[in-house]
C-alpha atoms as a PDB file:
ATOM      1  CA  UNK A   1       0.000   0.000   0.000  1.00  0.00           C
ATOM      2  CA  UNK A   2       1.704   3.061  -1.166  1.00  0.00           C
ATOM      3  CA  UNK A   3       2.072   5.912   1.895  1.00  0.00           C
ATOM      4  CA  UNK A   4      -0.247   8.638   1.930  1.00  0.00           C
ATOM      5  CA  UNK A   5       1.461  11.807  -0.009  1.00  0.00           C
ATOM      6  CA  UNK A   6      -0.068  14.666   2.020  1.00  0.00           C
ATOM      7  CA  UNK A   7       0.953  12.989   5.513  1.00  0.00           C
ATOM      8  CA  UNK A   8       4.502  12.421   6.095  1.00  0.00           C
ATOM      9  CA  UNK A   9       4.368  11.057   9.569  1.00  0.00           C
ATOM     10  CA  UNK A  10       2.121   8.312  10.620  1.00  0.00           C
ATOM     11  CA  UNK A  11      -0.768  10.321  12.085  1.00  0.00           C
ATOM     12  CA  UNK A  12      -1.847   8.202  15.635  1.00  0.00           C
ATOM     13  CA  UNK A  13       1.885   8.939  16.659  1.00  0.00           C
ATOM     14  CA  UNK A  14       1.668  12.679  16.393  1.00  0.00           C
ATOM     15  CA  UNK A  15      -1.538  12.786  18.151  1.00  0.00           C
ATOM     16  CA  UNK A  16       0.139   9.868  20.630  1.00  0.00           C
ATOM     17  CA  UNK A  17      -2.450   7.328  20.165  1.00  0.00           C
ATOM     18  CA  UNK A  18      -2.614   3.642  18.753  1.00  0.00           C
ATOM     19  CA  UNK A  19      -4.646   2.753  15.646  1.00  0.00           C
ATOM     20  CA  UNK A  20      -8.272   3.177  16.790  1.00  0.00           C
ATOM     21  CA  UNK A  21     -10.981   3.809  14.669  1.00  0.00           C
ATOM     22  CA  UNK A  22     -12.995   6.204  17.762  1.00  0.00           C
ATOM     23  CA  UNK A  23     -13.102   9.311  15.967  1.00  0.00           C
ATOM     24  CA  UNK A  24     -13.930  10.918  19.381  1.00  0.00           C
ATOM     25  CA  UNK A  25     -11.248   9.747  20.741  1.00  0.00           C
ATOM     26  CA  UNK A  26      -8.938  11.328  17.933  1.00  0.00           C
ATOM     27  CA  UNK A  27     -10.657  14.553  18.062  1.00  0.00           C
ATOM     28  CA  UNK A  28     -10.048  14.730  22.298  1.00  0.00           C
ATOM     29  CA  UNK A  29      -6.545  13.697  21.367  1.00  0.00           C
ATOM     30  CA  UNK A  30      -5.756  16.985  18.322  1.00  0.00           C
ATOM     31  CA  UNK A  31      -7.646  18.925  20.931  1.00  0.00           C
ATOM     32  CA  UNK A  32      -5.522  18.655  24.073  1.00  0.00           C
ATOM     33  CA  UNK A  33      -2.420  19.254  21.903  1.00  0.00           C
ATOM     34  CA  UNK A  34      -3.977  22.007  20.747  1.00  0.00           C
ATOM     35  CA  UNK A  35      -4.617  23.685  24.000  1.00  0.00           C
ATOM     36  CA  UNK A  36      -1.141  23.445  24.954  1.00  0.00           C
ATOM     37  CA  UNK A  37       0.458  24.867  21.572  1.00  0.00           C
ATOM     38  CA  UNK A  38      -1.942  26.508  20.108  1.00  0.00           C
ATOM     39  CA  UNK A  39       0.281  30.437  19.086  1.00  0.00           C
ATOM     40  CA  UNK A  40      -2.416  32.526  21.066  1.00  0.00           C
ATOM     41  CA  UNK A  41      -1.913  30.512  24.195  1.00  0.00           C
ATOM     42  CA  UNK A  42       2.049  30.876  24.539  1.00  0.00           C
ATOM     43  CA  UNK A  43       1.864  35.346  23.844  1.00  0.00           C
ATOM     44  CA  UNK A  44       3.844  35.313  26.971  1.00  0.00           C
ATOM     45  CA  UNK A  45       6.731  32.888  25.642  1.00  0.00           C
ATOM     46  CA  UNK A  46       9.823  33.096  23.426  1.00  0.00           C
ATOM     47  CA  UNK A  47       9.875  33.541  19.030  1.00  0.00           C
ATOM     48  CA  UNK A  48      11.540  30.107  19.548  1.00  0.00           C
ATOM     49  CA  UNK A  49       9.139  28.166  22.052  1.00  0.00           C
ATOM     50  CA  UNK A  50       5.807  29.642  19.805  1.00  0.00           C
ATOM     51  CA  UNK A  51       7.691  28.571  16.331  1.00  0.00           C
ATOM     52  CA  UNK A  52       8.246  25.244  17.617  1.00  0.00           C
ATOM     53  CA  UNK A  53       4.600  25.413  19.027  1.00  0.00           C
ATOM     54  CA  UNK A  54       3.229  26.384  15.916  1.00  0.00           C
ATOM     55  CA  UNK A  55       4.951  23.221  14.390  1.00  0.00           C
ATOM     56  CA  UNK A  56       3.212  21.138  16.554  1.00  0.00           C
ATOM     57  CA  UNK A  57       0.402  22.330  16.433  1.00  0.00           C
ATOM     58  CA  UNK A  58       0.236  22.453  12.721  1.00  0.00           C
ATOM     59  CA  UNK A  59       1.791  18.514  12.482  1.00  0.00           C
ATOM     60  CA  UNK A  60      -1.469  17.519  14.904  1.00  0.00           C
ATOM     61  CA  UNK A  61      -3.886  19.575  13.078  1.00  0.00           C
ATOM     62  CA  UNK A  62      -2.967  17.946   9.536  1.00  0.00           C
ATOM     63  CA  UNK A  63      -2.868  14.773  11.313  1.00  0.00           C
ATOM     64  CA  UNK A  64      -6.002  15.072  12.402  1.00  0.00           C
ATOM     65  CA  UNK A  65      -7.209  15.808   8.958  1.00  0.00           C
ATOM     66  CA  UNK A  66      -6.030  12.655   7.635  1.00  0.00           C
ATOM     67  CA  UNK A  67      -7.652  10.814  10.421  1.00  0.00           C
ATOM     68  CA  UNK A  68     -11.018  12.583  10.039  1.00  0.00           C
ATOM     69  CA  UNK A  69     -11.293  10.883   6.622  1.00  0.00           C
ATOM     70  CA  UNK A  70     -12.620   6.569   6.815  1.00  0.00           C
ATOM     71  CA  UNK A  71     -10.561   5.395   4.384  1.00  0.00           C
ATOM     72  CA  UNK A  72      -7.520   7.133   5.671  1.00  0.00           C
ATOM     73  CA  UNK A  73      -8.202   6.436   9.268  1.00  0.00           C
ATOM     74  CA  UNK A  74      -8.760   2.945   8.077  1.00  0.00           C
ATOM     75  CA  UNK A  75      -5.653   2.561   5.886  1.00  0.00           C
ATOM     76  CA  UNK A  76      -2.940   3.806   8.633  1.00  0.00           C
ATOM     77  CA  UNK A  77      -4.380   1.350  11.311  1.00  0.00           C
ATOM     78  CA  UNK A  78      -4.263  -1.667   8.536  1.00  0.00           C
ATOM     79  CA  UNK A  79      -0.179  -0.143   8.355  1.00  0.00           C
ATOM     80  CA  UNK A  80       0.262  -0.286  11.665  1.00  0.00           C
ATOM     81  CA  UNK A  81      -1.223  -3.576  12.159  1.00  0.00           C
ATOM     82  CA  UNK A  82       1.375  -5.187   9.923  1.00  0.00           C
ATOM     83  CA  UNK A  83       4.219  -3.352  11.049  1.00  0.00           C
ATOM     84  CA  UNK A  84       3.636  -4.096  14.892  1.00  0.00           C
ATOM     85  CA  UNK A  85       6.856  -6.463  15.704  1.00  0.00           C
ATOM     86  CA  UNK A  86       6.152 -10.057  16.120  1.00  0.00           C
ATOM     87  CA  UNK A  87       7.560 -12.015  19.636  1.00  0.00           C
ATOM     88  CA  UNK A  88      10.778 -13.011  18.255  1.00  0.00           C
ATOM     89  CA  UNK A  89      11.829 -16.996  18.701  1.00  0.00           C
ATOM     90  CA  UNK A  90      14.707 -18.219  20.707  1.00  0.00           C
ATOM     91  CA  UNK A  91      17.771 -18.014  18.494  1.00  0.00           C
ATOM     92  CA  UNK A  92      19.690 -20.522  17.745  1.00  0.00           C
ATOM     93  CA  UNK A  93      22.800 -21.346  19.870  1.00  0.00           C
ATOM     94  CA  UNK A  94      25.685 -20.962  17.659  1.00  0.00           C
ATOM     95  CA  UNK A  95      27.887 -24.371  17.088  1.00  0.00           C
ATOM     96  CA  UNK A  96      31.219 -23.481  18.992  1.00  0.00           C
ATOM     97  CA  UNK A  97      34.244 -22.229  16.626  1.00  0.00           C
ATOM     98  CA  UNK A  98      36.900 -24.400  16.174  1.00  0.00           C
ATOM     99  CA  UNK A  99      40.107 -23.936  17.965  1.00  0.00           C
ATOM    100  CA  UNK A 100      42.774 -22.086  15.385  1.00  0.00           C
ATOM    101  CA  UNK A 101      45.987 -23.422  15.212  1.00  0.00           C
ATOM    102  CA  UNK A 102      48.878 -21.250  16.501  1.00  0.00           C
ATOM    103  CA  UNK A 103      50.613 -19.278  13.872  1.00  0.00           C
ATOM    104  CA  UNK A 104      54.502 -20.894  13.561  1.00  0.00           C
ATOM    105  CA  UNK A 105      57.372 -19.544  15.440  1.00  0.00           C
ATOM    106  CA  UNK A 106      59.659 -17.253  12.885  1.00  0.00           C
ATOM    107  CA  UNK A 107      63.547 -17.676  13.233  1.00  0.00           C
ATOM    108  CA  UNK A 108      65.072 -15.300  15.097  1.00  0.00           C
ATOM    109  CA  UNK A 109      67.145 -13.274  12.117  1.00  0.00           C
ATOM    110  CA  UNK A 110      71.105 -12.270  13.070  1.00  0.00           C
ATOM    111  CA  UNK A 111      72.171 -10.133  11.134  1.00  0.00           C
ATOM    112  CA  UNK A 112      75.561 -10.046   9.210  1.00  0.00           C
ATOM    113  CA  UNK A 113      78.415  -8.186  10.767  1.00  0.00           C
ATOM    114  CA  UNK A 114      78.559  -4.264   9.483  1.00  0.00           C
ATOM    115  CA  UNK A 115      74.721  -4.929   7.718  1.00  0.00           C
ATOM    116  CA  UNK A 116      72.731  -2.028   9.192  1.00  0.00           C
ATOM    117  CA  UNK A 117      69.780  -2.756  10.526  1.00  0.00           C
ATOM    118  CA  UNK A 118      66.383  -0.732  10.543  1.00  0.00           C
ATOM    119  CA  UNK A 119      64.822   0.098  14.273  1.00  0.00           C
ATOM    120  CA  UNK A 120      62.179  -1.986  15.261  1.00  0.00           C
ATOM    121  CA  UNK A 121      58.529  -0.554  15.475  1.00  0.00           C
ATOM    122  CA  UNK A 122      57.372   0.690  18.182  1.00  0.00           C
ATOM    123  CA  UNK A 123      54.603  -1.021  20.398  1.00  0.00           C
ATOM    124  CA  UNK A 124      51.399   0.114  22.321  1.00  0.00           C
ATOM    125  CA  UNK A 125      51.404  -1.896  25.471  1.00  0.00           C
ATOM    126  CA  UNK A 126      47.207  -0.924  25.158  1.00  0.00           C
ATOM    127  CA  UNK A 127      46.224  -2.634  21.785  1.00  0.00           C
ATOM    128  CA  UNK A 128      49.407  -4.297  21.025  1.00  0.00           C
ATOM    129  CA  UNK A 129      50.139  -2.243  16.998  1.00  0.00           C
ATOM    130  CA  UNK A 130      53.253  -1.576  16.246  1.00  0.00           C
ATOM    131  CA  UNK A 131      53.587   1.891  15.548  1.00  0.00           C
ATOM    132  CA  UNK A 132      56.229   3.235  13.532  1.00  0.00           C
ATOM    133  CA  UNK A 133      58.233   5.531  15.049  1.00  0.00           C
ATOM    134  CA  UNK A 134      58.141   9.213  14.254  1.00  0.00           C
ATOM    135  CA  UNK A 135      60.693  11.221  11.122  1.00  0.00           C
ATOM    136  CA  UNK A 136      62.555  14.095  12.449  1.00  0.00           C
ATOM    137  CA  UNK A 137      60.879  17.425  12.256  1.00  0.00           C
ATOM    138  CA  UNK A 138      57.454  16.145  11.530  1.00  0.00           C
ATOM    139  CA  UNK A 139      54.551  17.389  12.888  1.00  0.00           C
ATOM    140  CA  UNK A 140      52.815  15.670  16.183  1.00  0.00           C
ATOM    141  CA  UNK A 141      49.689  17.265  17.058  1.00  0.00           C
ATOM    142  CA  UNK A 142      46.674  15.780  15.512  1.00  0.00           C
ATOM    143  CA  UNK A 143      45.668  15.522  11.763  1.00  0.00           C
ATOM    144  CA  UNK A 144      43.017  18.442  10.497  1.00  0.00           C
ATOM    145  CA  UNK A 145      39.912  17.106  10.335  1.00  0.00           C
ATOM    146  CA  UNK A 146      38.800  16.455   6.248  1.00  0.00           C
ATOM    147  CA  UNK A 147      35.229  16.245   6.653  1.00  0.00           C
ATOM    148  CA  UNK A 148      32.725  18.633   4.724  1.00  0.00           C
ATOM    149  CA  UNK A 149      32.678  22.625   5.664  1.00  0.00           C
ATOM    150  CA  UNK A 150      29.489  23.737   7.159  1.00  0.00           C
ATOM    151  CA  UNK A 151      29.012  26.318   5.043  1.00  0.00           C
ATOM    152  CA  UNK A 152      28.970  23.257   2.010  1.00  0.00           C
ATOM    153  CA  UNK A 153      26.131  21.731   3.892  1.00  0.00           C
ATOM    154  CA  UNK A 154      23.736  24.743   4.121  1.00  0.00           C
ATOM    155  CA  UNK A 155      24.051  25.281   0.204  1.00  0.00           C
ATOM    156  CA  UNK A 156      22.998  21.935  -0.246  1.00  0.00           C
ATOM    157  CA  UNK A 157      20.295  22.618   2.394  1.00  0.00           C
ATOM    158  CA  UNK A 158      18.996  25.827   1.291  1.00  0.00           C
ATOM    159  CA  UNK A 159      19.061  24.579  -2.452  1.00  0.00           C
ATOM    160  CA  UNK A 160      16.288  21.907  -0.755  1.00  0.00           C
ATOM    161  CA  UNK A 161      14.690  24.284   0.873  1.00  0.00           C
ATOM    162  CA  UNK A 162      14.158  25.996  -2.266  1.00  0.00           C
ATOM    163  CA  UNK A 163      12.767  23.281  -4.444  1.00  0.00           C
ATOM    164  CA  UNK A 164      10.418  22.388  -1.213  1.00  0.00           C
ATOM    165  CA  UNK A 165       9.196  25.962  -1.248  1.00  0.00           C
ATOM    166  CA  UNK A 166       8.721  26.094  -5.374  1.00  0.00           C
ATOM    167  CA  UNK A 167       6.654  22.556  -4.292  1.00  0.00           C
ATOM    168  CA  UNK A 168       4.491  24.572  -2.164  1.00  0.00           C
ATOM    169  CA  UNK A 169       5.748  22.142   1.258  1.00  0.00           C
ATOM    170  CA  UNK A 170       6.227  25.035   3.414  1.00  0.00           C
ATOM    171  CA  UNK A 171       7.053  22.804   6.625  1.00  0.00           C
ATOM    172  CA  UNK A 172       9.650  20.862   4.760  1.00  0.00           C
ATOM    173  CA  UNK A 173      10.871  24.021   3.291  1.00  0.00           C
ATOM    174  CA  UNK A 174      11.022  25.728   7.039  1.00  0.00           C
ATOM    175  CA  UNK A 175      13.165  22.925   8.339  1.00  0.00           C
ATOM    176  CA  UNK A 176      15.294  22.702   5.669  1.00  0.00           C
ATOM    177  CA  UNK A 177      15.736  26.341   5.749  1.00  0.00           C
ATOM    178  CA  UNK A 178      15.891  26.472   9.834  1.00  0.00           C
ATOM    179  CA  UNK A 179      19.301  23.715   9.557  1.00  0.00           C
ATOM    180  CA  UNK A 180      20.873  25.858   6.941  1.00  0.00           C
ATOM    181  CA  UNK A 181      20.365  29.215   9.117  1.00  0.00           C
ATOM    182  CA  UNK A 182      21.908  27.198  11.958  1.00  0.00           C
ATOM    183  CA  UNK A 183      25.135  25.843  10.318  1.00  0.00           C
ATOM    184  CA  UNK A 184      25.702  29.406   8.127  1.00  0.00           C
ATOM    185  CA  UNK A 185      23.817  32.320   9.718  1.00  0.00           C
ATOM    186  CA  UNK A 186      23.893  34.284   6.460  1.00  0.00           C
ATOM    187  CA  UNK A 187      20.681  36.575   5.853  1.00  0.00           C
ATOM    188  CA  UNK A 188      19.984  34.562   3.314  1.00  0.00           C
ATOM    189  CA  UNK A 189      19.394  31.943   4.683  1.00  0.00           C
ATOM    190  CA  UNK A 190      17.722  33.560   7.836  1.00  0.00           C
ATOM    191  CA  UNK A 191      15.855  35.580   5.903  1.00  0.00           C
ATOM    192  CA  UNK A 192      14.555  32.570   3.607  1.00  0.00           C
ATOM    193  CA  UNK A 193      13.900  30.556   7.233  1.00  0.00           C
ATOM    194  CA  UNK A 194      11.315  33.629   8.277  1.00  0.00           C
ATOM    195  CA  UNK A 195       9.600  33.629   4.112  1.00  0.00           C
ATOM    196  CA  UNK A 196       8.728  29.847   5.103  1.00  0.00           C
ATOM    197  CA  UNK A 197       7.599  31.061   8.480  1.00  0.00           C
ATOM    198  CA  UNK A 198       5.203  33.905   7.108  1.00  0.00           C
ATOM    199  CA  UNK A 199       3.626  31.304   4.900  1.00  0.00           C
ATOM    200  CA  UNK A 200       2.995  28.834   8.047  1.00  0.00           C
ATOM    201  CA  UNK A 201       1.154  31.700  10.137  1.00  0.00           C
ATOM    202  CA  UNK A 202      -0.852  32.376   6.671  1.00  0.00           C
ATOM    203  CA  UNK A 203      -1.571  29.011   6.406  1.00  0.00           C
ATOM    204  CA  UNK A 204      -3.466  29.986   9.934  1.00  0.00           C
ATOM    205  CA  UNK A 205      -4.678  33.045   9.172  1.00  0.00           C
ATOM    206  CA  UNK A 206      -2.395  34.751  11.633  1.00  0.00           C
ATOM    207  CA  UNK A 207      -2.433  37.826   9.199  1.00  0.00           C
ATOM    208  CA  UNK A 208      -0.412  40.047  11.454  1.00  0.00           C
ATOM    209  CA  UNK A 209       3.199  37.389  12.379  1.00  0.00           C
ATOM    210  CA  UNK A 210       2.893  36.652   8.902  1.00  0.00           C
ATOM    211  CA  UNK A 211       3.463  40.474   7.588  1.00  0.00           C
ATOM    212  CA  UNK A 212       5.318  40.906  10.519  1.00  0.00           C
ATOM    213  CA  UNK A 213       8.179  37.281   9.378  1.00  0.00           C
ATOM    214  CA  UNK A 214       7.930  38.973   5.603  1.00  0.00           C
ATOM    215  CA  UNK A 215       8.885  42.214   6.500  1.00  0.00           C
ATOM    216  CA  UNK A 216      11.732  41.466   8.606  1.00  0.00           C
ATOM    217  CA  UNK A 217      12.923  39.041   6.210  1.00  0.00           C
ATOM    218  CA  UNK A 218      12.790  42.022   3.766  1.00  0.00           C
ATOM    219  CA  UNK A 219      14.889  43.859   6.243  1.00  0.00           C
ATOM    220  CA  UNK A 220      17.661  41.278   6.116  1.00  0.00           C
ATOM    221  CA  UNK A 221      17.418  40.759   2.295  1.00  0.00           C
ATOM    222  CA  UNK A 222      15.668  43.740   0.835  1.00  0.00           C
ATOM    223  CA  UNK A 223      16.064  42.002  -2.469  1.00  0.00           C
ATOM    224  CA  UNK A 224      14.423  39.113  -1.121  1.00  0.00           C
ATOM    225  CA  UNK A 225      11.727  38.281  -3.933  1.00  0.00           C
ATOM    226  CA  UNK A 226      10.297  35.133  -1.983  1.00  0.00           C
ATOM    227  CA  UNK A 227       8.758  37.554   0.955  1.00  0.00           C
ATOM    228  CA  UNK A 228       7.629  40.354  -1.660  1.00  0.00           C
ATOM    229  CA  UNK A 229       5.017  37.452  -3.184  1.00  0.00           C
ATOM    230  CA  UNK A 230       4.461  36.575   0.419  1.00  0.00           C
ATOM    231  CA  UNK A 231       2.880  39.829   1.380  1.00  0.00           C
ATOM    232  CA  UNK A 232       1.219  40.635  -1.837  1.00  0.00           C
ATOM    233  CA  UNK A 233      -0.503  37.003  -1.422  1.00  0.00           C
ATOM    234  CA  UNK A 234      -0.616  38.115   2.398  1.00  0.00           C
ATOM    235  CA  UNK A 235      -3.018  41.633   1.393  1.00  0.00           C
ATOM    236  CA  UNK A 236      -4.874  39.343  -0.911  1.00  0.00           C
ATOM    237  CA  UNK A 237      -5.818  36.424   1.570  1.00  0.00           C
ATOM    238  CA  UNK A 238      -6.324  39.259   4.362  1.00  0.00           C
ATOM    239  CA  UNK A 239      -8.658  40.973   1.706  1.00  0.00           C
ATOM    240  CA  UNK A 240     -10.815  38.477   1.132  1.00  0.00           C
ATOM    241  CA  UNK A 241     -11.105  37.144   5.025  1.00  0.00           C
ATOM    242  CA  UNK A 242     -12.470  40.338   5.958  1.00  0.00           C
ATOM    243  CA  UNK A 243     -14.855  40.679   3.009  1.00  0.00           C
ATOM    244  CA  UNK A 244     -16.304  37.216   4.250  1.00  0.00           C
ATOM    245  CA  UNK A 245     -16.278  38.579   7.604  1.00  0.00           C
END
């Protein structure tokens, strides 16, 4: 069965429940989560403790979507079902190894009279290598590290980020972009992280943090065309809210 596209995550964990097919019980369970991170209830708290309350409220709310539908609800329990781990059987004992045979003494080697002979290796009484020993002049403090520059890592992140934004996955797109503002705090790629952040409060109608992530992201990068098209969709969306209204 192929996984659902518009859920990620397996819905009855983000809601912390076990396949059930109690719709009350799934609503109680998207409701208490949303008492406790719902953006209007944490005014009083940090930019970073409501952003990573808006996530979860957001990954609970869409989870509850999917579980609000039969077929869906229906279709994650059947995936559970067959993924639940079976009692595993005693394993077999392993037949015993063989003894190996010792490896055969070598000669002891004299060497001939005015041969000169190389100095033996070094050993560590810990693991027992021979180590050979140091050249004159070289360098013994530890080896520079080879592995991949940070600043490599949030290209390849914020590249991601921008083909999950063009895609229209603004979550993916906010993580993406979050990782690659932590590794290389460039205001491109902060101001990128707050674009995908504006479109999550839209997504909510929280009309005035979304201006209010575009315009500081404009402030970073004023030639930031990403949060220009967020706040003319922003006065359109707002627009036609308050015409309903």
């Amino acid at each position: 069965m192929s996984q659902d596209p518009s859920h990620d995550r397996n819905p009855f964990e983000v809601l912390g429940l076990q396949a059930t097919e109690d719709l009350a019980a799934i609503r109680k369970a998207f409701l208490r989560i949303a008492a406790q991170s719902h953006p209007d209830r944490l005014r009083m708290k940090s930019p970073e403790e409501k952003a990573q309350a808006l996530e979860l409220f957001l990954g609970a709310k869409k989870a509850f979507e999917v579980l609000s539908q039969p077929d869906k609800r229906r279709e994650w329990s059947e995936r559970m079902a067959r993924t639940r781990p079976r009692t595993p059987s005693t394993p077999l004992a392993p037949p015993p190894e063989a003894p190996s045979a010792p490896a055969p003494l070598r000669p002891a080697f004299t060497p001939a009279h005015g041969v000169p002979v190389a100095p033996r290796p070094a050993f560590t009484p810990a693991h027992g290598v021979p180590v050979a020993p140091a050249a004159p002049g070289a360098p013994t403090g530890p080896r520079p590290s080879s592995g991949v520059q940070p600043a490599a890592v949030a290209l390849q992140l914020y590249k991601l980020g921008m083909l999950a934004l063009e895609g229209f996955d603004h979550a993916k797109a906010l993580d993406l972009f979050s990782k690659a503002a932590r590794l290389s705090p460039t205001p491109r790629n902060q101001a990128m992280e707050l674009v995908c952040r504006g479109h999550q409060y839209l997504s909510t109608r929280f009309f005035d943090r979304a201006r209010e992530s575009f315009e500081r992201a404009l402030q970073l990068l004023p030639e930031c065309r990403e949060a220009r098209v967020g706040l003319e969709l922003l006065d359109k969306q707002s627009g036609r809210y308050l015409k309903g209204r």
